[in-house]
Protein backbone atom coordinates (compact mmCIF):
# COMPACT_ATOMS: atom_id res chain seq x y z
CA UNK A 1 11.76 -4.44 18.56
CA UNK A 2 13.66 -1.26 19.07
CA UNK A 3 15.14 0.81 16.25
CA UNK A 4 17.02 3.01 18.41
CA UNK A 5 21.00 3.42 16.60
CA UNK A 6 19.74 0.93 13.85
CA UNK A 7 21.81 1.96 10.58
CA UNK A 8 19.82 2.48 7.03
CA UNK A 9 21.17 0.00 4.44
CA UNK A 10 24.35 1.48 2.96
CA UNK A 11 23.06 1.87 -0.07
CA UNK A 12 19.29 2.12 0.17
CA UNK A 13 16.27 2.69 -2.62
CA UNK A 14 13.66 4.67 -1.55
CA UNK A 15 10.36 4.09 -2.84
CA UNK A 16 6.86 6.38 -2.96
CA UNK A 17 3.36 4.75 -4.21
CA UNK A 18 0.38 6.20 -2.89
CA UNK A 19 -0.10 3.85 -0.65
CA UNK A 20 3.59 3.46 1.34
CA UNK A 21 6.90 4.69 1.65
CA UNK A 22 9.05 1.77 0.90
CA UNK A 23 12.99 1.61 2.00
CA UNK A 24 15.03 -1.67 0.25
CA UNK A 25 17.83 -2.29 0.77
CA UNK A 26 19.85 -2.07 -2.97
CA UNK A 27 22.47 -5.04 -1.72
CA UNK A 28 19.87 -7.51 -0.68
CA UNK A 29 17.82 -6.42 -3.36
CA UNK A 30 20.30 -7.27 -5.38
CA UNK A 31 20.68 -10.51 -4.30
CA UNK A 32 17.07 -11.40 -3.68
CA UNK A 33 16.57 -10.87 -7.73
CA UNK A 34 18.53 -14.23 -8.22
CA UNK A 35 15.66 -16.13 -6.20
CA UNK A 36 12.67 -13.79 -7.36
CA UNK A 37 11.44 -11.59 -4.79
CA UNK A 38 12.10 -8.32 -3.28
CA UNK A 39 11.64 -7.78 0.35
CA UNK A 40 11.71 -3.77 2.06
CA UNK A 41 13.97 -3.17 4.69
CA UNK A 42 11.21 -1.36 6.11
CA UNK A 43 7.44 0.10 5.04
CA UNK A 44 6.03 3.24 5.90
CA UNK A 45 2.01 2.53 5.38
CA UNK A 46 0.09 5.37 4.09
CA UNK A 47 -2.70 5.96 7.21
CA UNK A 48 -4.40 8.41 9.32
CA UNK A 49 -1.93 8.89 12.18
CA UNK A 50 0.67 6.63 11.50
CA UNK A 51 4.06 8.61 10.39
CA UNK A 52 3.05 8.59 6.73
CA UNK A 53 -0.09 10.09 6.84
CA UNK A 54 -0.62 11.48 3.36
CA UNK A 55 0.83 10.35 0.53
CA UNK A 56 4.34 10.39 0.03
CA UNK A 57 5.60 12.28 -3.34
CA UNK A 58 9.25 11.95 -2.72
CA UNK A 59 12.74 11.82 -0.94
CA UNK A 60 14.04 15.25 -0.08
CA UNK A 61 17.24 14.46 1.06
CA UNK A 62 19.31 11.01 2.73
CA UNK A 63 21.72 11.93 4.88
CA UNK A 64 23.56 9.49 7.00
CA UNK A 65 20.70 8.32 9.22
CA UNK A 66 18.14 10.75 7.96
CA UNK A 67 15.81 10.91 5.47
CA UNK A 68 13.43 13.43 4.49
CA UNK A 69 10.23 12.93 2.52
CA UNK A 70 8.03 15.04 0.72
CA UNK A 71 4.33 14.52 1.56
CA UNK A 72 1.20 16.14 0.24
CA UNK A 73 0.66 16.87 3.47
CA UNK A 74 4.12 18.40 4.30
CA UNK A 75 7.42 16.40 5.08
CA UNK A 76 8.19 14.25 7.41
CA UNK A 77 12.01 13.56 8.63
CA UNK A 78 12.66 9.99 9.82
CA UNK A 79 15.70 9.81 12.08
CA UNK A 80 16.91 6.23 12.27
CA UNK A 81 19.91 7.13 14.75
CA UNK A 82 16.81 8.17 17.15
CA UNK A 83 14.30 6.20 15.94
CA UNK A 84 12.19 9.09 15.71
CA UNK A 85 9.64 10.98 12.48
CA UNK A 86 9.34 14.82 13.15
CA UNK A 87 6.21 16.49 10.04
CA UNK A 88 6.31 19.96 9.53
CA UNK A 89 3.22 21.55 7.42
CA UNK A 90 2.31 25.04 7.28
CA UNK A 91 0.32 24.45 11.20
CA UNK A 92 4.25 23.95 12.31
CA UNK A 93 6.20 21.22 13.27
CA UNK A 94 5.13 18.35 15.09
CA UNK A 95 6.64 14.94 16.88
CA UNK A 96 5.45 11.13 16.41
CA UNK A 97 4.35 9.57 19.79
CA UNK A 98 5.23 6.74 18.81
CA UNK A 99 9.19 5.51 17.49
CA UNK A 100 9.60 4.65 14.20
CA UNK A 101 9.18 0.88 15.07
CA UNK A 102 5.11 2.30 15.55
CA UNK A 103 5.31 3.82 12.64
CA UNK A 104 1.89 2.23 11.28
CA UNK A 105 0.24 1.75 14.35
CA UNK A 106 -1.42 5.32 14.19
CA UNK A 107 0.01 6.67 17.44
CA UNK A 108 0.02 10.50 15.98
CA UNK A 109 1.98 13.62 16.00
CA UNK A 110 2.15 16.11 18.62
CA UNK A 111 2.60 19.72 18.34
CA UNK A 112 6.69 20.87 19.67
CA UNK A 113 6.80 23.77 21.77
């Protein structure tokens, strides 16, 4: 699966727990309360390496496509127009090596040049 040009929900909820980042979408959730359960649109699991790698405190900002997240660790932008998570922490910024579709399989950042 490929998330490359894959639109957020139009109206999504972001949600931060220690152990994810949670994204629902508010329409289907919506709906989905009629028969009982919620699922995410997509979950961000709190793990060494994976895109989410400390715990998530927050949304900074949602703009469009992106959306920025406080971390204890620093904050991580998730661009779903590139499918791609760029952290930045006071070491600098870095780059997943994997696409947000990897986003839990603990692929790692990379330093950017």
């Amino acid at each position: 699966m490929t998330l490359e040009n894959q639109d957020l929900p139009h109206r999504p909820f972001f949600s931060c727990t220690p152990q994810e980042f949670t994204i629902v979408d508010s329409q289907e959730a919506k709906d989905a309360l009629r028969g009982g359960s919620i699922k995410p649109w997509m979950s961000f699991k709190v793990g060494q390496a994976n895109i989410i790698d400390t715990r998530p405190r927050r949304v900074l900002s949602w703009h469009g496509n992106e959306v920025t997240v406080e971390c204890d660790g620093g904050t991580v932008r998730l661009d779903f127009s590139e499918g791609s998570a760029r952290k930045t922490t006071p070491h600098g910024q870095f780059v997943y090596r994997g696409g947000i579709e990897e986003r839990n399989e603990g692929m790692g950042y990379m330093p950017l040049s």
